[in-house]
Protein backbone atom coordinates (compact mmCIF):
# COMPACT_ATOMS: atom_id res chain seq x y z
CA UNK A 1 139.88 7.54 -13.61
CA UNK A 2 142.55 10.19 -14.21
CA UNK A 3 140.84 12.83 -12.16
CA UNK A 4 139.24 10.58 -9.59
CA UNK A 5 142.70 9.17 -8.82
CA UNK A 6 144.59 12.81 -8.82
CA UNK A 7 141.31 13.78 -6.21
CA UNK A 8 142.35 10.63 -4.32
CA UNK A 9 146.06 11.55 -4.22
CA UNK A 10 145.27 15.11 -2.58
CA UNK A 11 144.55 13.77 0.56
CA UNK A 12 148.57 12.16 1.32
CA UNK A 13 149.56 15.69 0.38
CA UNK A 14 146.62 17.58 3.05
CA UNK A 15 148.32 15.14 5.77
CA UNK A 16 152.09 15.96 4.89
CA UNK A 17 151.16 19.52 5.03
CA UNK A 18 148.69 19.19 8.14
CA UNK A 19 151.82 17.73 9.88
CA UNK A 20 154.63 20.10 9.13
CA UNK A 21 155.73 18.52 5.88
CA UNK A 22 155.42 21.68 3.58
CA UNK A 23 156.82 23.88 0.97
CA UNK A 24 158.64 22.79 -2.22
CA UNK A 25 160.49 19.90 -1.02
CA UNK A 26 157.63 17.99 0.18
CA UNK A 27 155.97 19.07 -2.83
CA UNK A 28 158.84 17.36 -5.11
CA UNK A 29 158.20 14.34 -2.66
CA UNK A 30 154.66 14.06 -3.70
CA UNK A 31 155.04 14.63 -7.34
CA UNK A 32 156.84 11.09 -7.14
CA UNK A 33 154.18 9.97 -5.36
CA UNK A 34 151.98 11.02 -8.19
CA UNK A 35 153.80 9.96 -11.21
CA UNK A 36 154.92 6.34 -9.27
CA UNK A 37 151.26 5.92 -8.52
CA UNK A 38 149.71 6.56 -11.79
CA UNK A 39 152.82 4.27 -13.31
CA UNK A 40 151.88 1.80 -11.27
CA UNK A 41 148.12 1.46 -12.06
CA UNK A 42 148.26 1.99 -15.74
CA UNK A 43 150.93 -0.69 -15.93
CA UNK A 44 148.88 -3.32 -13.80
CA UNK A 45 145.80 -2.69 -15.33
CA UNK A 46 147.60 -2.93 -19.08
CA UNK A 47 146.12 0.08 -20.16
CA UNK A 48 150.14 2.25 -20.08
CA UNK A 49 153.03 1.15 -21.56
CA UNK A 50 156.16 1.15 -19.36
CA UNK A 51 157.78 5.09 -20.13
CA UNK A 52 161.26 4.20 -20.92
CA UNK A 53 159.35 2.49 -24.25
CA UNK A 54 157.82 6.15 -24.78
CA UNK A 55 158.71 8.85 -27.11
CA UNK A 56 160.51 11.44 -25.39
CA UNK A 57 157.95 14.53 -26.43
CA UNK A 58 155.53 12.34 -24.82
CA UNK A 59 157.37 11.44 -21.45
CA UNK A 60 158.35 15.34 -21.07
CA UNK A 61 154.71 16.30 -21.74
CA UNK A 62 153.45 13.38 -19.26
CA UNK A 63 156.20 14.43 -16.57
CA UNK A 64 155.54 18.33 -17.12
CA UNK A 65 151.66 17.58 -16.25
CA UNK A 66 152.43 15.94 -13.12
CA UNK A 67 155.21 17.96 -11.63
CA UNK A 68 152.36 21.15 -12.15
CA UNK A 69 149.39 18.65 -10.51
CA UNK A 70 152.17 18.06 -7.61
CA UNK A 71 153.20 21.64 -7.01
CA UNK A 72 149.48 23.21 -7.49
CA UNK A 73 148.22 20.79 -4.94
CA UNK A 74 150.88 21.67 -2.67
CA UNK A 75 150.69 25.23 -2.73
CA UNK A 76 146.87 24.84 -2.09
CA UNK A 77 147.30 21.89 0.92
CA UNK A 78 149.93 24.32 2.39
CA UNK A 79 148.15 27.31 2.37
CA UNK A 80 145.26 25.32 3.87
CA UNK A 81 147.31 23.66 6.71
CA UNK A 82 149.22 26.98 7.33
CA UNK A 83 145.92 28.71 9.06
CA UNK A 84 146.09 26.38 11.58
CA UNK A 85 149.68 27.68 12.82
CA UNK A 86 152.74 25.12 12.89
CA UNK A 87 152.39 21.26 12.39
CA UNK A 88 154.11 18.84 14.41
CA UNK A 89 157.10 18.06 12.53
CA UNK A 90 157.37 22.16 12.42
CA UNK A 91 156.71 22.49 16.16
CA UNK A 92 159.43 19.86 16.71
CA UNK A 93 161.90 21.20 14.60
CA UNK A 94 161.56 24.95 15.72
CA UNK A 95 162.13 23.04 19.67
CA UNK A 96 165.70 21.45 17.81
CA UNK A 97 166.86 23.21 15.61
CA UNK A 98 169.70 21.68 13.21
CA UNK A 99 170.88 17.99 13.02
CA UNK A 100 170.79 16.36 16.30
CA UNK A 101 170.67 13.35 17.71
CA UNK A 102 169.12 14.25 20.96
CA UNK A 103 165.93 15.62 19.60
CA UNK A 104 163.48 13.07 21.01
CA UNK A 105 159.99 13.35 20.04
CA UNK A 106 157.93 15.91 21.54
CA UNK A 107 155.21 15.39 24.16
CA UNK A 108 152.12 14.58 22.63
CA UNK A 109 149.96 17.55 24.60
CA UNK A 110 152.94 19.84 22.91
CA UNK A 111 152.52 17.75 19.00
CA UNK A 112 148.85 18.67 18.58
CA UNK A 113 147.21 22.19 19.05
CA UNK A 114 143.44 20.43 18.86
């Protein structure tokens, strides 16, 4: 179960970086993914206890293990999704740069290289 469901998890992080989402911020993003998802399950099924009720060696370990999962699979998705030139968040940002409220999407011909 544990490495069937951190397989399972790769793919959200192959689409954020496939469309632009990359780097170490959207790897931070997924880690929560990871840890909420695996909190989630364990609790549900009753086979984890919640971690507020564990001891903290325990909780650092458990969070340490994740945040490396979460920032390995990022560098690899990244590095993947980067030979295929900018995604579309990346395409539409570069067209905008900084904070506006203007930025409308792009066109969808101009979104998608394939």
């Amino acid at each position: 179960m544990h490495f069937g469901r951190a397989a399972l998890l790769g793919v959200p992080r192959s689409v954020m970086a496939r469309a632009g989402l990359r780097g170490p911020a959207a790897s931070a993003k997924f880690t929560v993914v990871r840890v909420t998802n695996v909190q989630i399950l364990e609790n549900a099924t009753g086979v984890g206890a919640p971690p507020a009720t564990w001891p903290r060696a325990e909780l650092v370990v458990e969070l340490l293990h994740k945040i490396v999962y979460g920032f390995a699979t990022g560098l690899v998705a990244d590095a993947l999704a980067a030979r295929d030139g900018l995604g579309p968040g990346q395409r539409h940002a570069a067209a905008h740069p900084g904070r506006r409220t203007d930025a409308g999407p792009l066109p969808r011909e101009a979104a998608h290289t394939r």
